[in-house]
N, C-alpha and C. Protein backbone atom coordinates (compact mmCIF):
# COMPACT_ATOMS: atom_id res chain seq x y z
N UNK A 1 -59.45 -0.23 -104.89
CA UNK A 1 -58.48 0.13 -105.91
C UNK A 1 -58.91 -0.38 -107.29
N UNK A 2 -59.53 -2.01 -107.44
CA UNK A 2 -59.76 -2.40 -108.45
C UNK A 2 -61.21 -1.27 -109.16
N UNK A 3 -62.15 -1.21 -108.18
CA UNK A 3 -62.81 0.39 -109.10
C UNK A 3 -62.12 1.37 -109.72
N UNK A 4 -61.22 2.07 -109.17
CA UNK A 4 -60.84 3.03 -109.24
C UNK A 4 -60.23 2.79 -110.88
N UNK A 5 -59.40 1.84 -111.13
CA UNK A 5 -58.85 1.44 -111.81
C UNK A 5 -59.82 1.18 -113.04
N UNK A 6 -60.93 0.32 -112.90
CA UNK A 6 -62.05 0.13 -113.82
C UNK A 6 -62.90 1.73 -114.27
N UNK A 7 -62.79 2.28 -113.47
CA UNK A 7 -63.28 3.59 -113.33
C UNK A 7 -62.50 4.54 -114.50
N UNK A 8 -61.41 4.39 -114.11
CA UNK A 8 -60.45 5.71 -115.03
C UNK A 8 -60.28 4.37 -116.79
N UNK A 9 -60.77 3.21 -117.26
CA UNK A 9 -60.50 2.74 -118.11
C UNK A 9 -61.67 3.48 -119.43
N UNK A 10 -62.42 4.36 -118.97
CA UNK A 10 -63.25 5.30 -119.74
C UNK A 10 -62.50 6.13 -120.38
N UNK A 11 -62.62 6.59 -121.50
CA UNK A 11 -62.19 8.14 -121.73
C UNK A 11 -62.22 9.12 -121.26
N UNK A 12 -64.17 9.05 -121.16
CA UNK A 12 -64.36 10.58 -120.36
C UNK A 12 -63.72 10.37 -119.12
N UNK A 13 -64.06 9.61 -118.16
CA UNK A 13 -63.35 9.50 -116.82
C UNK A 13 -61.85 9.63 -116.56
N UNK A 14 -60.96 9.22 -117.99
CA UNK A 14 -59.71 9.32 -118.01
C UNK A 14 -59.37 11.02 -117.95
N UNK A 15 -60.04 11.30 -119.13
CA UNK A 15 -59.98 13.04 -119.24
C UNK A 15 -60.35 13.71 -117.50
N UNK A 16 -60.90 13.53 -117.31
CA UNK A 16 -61.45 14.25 -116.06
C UNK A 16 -60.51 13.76 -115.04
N UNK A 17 -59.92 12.86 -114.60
CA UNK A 17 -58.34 12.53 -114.11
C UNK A 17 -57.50 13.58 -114.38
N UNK A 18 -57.28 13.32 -115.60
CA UNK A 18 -56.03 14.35 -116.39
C UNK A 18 -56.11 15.42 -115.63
N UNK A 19 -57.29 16.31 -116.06
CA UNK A 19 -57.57 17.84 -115.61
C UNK A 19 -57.08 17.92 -114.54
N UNK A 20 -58.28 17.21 -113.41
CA UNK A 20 -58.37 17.37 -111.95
C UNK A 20 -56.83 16.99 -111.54
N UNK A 21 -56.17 16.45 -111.86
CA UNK A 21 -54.61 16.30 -111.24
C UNK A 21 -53.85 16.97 -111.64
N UNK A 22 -54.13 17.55 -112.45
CA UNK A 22 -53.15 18.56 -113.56
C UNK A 22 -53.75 19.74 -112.23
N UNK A 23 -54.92 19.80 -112.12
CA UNK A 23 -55.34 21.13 -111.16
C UNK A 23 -54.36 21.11 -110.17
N UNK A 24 -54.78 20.24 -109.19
CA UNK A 24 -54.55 20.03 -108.00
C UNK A 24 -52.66 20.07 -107.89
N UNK A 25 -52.13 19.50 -109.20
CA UNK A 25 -50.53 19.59 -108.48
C UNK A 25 -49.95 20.83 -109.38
N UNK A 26 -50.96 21.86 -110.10
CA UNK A 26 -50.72 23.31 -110.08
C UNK A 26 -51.29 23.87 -109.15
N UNK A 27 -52.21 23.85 -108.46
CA UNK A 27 -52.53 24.23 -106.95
C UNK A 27 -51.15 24.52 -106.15
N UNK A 28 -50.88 23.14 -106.04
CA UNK A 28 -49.96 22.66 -105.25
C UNK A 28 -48.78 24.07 -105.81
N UNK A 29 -48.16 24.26 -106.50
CA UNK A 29 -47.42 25.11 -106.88
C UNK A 29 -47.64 25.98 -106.41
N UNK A 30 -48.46 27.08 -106.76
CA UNK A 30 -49.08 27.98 -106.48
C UNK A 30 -49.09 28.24 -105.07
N UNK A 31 -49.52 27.50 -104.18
CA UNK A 31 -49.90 27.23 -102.75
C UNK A 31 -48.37 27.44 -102.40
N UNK A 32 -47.26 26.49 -102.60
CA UNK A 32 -46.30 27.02 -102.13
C UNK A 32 -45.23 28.44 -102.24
N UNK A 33 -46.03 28.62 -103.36
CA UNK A 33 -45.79 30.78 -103.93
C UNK A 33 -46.06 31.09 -103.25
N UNK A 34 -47.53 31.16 -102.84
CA UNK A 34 -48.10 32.41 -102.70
C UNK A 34 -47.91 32.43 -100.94
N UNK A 35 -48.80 30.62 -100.37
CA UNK A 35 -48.83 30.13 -98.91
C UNK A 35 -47.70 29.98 -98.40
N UNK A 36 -46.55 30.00 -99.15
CA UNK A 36 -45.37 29.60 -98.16
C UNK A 36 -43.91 30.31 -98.52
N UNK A 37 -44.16 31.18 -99.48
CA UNK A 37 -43.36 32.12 -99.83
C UNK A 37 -41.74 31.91 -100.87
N UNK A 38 -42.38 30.27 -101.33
CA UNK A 38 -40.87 29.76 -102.04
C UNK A 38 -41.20 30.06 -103.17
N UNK A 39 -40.11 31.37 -103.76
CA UNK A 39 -40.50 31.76 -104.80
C UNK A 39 -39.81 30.99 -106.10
N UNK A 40 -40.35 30.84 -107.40
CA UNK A 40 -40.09 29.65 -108.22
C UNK A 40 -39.35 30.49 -109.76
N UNK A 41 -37.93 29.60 -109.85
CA UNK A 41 -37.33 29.97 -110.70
C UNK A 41 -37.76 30.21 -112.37
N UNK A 42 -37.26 30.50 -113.30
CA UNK A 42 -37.76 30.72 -113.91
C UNK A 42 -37.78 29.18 -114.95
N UNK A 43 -36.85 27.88 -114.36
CA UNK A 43 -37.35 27.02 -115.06
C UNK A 43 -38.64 25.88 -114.12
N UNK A 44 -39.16 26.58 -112.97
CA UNK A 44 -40.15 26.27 -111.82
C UNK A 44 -41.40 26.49 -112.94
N UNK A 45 -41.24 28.24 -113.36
CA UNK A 45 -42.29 28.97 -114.39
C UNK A 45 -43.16 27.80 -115.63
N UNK A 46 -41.86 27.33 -116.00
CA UNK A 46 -42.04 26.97 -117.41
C UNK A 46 -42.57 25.24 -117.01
N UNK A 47 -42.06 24.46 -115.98
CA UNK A 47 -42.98 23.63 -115.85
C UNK A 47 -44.79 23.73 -115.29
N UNK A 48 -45.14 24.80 -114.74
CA UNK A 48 -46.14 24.69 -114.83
C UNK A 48 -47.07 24.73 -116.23
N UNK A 49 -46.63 25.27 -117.16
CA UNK A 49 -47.28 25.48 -118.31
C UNK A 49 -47.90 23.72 -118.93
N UNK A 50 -46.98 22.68 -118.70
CA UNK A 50 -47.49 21.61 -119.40
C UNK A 50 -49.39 21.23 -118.35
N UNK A 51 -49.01 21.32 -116.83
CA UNK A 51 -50.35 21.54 -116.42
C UNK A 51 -51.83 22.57 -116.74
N UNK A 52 -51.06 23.40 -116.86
CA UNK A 52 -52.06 24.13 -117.45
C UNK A 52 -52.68 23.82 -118.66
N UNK A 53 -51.96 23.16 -119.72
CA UNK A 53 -52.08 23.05 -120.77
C UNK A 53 -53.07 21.25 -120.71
N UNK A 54 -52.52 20.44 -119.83
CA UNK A 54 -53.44 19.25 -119.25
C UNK A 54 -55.29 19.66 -118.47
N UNK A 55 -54.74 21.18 -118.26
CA UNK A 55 -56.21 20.75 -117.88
C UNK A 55 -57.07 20.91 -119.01
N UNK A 56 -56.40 21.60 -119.71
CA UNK A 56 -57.61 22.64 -121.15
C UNK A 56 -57.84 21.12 -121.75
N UNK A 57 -56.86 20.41 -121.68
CA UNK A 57 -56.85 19.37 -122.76
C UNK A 57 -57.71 18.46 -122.40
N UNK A 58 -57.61 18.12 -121.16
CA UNK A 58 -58.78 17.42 -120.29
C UNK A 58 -60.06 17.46 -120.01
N UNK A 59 -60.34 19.11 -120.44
CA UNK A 59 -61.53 19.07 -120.19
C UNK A 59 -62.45 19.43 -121.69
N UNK A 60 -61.23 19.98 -122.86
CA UNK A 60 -61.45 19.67 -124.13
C UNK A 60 -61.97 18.00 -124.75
N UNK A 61 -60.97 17.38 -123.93
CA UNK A 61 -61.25 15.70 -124.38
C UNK A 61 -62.86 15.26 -123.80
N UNK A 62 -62.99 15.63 -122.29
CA UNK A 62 -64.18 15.17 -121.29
C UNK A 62 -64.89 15.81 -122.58
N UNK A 63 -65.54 17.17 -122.88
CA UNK A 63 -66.49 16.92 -123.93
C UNK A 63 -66.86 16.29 -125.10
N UNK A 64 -65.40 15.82 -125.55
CA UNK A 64 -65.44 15.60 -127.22
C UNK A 64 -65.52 13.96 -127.07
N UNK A 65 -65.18 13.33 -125.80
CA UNK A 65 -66.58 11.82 -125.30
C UNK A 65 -67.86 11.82 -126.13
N UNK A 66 -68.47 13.01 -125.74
CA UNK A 66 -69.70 12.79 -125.88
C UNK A 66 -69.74 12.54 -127.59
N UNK A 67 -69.65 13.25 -128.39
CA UNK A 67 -69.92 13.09 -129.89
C UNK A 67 -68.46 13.33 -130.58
N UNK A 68 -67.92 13.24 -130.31
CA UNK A 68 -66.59 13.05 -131.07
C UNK A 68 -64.98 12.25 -130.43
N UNK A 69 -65.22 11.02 -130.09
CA UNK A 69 -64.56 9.91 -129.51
C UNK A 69 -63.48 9.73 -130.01
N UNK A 70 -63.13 10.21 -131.71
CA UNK A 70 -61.32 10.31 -132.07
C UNK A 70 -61.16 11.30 -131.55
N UNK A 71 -61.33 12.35 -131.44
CA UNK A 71 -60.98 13.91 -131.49
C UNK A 71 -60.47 13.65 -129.82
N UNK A 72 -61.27 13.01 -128.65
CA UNK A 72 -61.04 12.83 -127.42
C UNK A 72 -60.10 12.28 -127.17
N UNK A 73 -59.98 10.86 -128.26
CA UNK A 73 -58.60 10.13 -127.88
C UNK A 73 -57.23 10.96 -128.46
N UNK A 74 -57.32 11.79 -129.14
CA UNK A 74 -56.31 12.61 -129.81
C UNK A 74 -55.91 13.44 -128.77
N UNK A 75 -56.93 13.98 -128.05
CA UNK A 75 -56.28 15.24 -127.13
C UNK A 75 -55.58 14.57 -125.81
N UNK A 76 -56.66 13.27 -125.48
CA UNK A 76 -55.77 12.28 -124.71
C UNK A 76 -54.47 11.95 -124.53
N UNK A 77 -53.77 11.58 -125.87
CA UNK A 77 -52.36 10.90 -126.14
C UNK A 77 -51.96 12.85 -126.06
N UNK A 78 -52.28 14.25 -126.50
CA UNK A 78 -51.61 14.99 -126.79
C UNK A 78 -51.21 15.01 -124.87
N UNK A 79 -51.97 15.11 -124.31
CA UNK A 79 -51.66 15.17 -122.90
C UNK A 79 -50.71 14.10 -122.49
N UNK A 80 -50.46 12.94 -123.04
CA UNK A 80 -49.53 12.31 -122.65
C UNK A 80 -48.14 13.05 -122.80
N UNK A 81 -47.82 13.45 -124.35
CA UNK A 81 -47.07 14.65 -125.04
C UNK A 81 -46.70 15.35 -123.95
N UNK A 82 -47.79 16.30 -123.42
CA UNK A 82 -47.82 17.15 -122.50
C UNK A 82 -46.94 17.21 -121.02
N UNK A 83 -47.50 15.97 -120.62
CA UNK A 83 -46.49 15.35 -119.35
C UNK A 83 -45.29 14.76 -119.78
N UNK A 84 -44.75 14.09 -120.65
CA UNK A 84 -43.32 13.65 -121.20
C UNK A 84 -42.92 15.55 -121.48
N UNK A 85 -43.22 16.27 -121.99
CA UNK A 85 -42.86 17.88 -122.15
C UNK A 85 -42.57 18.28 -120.81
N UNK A 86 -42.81 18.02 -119.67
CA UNK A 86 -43.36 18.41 -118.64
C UNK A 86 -42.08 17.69 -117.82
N UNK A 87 -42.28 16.35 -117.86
CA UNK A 87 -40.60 15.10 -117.32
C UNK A 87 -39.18 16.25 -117.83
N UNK A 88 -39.40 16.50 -118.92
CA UNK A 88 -38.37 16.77 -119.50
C UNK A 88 -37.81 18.32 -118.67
N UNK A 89 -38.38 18.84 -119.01
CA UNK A 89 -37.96 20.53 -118.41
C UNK A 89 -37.89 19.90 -116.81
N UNK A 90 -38.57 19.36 -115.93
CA UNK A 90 -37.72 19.29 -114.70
C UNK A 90 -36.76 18.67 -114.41
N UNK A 91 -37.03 17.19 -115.44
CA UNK A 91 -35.72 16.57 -115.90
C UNK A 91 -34.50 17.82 -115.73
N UNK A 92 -34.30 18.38 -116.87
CA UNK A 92 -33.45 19.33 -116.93
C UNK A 92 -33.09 20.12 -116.14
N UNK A 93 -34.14 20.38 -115.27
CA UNK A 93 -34.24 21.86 -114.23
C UNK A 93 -33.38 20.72 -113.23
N UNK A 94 -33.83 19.50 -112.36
CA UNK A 94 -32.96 18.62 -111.59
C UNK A 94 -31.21 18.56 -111.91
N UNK A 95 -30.85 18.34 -113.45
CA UNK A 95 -29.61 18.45 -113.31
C UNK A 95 -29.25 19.87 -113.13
N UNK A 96 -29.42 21.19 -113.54
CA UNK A 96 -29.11 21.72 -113.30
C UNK A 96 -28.86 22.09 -111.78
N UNK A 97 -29.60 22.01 -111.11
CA UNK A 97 -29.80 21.75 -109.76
C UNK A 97 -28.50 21.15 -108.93
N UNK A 98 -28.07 20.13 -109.59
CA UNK A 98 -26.95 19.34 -109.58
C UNK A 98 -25.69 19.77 -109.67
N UNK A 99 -26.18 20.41 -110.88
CA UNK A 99 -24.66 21.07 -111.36
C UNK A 99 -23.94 19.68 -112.89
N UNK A 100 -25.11 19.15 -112.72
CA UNK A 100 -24.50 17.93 -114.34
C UNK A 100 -24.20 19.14 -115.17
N UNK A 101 -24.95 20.43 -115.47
CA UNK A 101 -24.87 21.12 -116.57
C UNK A 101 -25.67 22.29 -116.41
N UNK A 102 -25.50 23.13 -116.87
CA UNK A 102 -25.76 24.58 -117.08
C UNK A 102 -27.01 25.19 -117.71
N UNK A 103 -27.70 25.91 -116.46
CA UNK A 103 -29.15 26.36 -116.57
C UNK A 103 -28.83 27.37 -117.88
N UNK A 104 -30.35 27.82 -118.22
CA UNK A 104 -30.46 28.77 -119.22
C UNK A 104 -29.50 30.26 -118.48
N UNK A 105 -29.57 31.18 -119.86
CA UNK A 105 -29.07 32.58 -119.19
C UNK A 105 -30.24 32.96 -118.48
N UNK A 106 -31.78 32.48 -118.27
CA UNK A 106 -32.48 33.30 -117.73
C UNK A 106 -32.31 33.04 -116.51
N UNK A 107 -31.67 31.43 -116.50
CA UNK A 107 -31.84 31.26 -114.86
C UNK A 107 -30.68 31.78 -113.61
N UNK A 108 -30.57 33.04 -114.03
CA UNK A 108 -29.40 33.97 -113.25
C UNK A 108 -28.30 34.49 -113.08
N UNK A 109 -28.00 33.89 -114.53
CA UNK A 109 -26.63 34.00 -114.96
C UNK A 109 -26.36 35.35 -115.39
N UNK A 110 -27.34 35.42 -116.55
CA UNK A 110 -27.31 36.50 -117.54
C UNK A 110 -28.53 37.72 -117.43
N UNK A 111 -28.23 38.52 -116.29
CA UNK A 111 -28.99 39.72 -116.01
C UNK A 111 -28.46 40.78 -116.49
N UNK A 112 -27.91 41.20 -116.86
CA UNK A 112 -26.80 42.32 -117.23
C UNK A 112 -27.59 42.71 -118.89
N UNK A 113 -28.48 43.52 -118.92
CA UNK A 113 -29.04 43.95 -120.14
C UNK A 113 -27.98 44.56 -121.24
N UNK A 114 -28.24 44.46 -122.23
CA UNK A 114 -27.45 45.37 -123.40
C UNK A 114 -27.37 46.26 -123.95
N UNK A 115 -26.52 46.89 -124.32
CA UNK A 115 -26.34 48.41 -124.54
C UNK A 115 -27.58 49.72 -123.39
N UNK A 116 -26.82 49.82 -122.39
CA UNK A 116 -27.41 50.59 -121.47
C UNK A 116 -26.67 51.18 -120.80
N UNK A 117 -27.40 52.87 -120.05
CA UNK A 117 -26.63 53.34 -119.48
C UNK A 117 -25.84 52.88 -118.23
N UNK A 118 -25.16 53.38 -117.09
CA UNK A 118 -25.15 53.19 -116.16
C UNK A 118 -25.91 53.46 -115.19
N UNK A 119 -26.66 54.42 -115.33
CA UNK A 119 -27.87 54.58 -114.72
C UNK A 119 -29.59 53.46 -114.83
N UNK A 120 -29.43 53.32 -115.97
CA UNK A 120 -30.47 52.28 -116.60
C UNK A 120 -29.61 50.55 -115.92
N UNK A 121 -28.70 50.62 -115.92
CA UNK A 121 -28.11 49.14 -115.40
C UNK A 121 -28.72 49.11 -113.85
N UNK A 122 -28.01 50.45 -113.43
CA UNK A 122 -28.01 50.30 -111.50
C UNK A 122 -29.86 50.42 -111.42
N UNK A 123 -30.23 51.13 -112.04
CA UNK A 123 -32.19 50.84 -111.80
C UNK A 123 -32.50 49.76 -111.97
N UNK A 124 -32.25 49.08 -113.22
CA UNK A 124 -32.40 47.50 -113.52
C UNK A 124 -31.77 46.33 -112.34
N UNK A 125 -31.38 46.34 -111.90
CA UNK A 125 -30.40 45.82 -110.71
C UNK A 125 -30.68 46.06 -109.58
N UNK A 126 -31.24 47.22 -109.17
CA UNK A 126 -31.78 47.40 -107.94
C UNK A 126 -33.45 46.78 -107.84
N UNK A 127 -34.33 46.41 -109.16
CA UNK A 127 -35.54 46.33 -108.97
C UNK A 127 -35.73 44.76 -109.34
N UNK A 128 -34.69 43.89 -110.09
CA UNK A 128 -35.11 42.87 -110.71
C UNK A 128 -34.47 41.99 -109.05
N UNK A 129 -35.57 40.88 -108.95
CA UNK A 129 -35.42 39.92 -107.97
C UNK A 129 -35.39 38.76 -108.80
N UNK A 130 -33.83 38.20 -108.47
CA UNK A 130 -33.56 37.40 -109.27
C UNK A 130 -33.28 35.52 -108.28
N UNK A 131 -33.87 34.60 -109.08
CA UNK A 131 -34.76 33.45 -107.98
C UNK A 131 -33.36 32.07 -108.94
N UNK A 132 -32.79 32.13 -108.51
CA UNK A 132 -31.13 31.19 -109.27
C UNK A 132 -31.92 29.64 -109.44
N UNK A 133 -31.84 28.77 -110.46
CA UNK A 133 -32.43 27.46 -111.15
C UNK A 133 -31.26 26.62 -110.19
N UNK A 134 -29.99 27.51 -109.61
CA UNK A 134 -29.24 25.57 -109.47
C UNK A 134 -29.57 25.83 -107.98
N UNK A 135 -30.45 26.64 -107.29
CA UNK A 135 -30.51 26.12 -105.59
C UNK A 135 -32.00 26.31 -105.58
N UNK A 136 -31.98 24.81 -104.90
CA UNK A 136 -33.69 24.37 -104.78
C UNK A 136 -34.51 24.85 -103.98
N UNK A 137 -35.79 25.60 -104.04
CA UNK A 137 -36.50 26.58 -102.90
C UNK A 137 -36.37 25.48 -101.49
N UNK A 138 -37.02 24.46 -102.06
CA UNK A 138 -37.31 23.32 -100.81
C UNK A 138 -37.39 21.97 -101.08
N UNK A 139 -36.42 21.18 -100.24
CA UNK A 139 -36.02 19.79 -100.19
C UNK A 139 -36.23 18.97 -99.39
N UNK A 140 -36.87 17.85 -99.78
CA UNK A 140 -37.33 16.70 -98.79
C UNK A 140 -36.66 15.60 -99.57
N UNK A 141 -36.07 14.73 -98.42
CA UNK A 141 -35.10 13.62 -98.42
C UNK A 141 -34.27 13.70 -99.42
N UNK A 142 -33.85 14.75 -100.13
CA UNK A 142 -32.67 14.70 -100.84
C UNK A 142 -33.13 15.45 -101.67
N UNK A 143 -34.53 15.52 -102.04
CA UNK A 143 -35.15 16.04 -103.46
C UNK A 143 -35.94 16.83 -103.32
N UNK A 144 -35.68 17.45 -104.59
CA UNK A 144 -35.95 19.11 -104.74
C UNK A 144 -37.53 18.74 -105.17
N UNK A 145 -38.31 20.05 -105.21
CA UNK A 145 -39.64 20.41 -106.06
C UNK A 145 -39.47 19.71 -107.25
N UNK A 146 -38.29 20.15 -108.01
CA UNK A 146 -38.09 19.64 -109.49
C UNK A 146 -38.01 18.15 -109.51
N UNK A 147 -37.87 17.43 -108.75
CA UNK A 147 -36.93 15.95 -108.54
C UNK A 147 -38.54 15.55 -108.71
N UNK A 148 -39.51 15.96 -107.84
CA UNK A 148 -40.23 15.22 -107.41
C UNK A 148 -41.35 15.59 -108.58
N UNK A 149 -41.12 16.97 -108.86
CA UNK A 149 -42.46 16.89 -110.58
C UNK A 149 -41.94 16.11 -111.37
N UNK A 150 -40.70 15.76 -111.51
CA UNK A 150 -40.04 14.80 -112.90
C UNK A 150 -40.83 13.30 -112.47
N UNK A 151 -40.66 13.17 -111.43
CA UNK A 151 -41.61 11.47 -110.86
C UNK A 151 -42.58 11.76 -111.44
N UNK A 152 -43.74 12.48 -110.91
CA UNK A 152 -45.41 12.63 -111.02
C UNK A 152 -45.40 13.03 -112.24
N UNK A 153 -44.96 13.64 -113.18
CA UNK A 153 -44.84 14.08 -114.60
C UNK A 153 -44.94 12.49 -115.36
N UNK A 154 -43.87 11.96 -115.42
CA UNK A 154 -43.42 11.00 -115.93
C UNK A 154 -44.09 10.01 -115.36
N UNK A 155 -44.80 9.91 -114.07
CA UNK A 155 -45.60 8.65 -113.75
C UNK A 155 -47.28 8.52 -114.92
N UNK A 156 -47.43 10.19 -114.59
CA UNK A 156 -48.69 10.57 -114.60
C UNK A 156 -48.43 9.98 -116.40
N UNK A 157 -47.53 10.20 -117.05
CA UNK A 157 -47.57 10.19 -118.76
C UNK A 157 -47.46 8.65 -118.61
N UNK A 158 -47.12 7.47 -117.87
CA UNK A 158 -47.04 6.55 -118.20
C UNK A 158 -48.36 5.76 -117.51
N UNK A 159 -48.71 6.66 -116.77
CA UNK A 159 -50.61 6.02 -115.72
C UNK A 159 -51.75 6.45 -117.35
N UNK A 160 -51.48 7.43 -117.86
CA UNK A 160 -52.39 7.38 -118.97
C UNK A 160 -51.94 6.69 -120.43
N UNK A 161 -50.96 6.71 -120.81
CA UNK A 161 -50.85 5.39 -121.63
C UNK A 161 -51.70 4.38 -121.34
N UNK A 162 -51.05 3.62 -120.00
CA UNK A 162 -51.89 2.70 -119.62
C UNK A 162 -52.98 2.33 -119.80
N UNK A 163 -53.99 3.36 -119.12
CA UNK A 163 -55.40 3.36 -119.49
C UNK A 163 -56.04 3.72 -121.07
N UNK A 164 -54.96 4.45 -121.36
CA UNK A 164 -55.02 4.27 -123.23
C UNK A 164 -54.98 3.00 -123.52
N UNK A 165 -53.85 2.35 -123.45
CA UNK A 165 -53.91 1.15 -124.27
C UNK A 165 -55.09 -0.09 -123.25
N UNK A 166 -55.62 0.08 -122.34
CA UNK A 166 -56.18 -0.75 -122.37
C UNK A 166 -57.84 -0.51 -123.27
N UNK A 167 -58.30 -1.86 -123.94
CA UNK A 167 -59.23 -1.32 -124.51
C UNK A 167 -60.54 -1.22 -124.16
N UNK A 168 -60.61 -1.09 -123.30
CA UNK A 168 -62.17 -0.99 -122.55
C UNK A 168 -62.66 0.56 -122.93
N UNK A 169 -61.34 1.70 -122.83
CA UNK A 169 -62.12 2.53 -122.86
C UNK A 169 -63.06 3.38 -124.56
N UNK A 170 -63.91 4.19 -124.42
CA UNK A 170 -64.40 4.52 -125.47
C UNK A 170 -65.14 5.83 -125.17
């Protein structure tokens, strides 16, 4: 463990963390779409985006190691950004879940398009598959998908601080 730890106190090595976990727990998403058929709401959608956006950044930073070491630590802390962005929307997506408070109109409320025929409504209605934000695809020990990206989100933004502020790395 104490390697591992000495290991990720690099930049580049920190960046290449970032990515590769940012991959692997959008994998993970994905895998349960596509491999297991739990289809993901539309505030499910919008947390993957901060991963996606961790890996570009990660592997933007892993190069800018080599000859440009502010520019690396910049995209670094933006990925911290990234995952606190990331806490937050499942943050949110969890209470809703709950019922503390009230998903967006996209998340199933508000399908009913505007100014349309009745014919254009009943087509719209018969084709849109609509995936509701307050019931969770799948739950382990109490907690939803969302419960458990708000942990790893919010761990992951406070595991790279960490290795930010310590100063070994460069």
């Amino acid at each position: 463990m104490n390697k591992l730890l000495q290991y990720l106190q690099t930049h580049r090595h920190l960046a290449v963390a970032i990515a590769a976990a940012s991959a692997v727990i959008l994998s993970a998403a994905y895998i349960s779409q596509y491999g297991f058929g739990l289809k993901p709401c539309i505030l499910c959608l919008y947390q993957r985006g901060p991963y996606a956006l961790n890996i570009v950044l990660g592997g933007f930073a892993f190069l800018a190691t080599f000859r440009y070491p502010r520019l690396a630590l910049a995209l670094l802390y933006l990925s911290v950004l990234s995952f606190f962005a990331d806490a937050v929307i499942a943050g949110f997506h969890v209470g809703v879940e709950q019922d503390w408070w009230k998903g967006l109109p996209s998340c199933g409320g508000d399908i009913v398009p505007q100014n349309v025929t009745i014919e254009q409504l009943r087509e719209s209605l018969t084709h849109q598959q609509i995936v509701r934000c307050d019931k969770p695809a799948w739950v382990l020990f109490g907690i939803s998908m969302a419960g458990y990206n708000f942990a790893i989100a919010l761990a992951s933004a406070f595991g790279v601080i960490y290795f930010l502020r310590k100063k070994h790395g460069a």
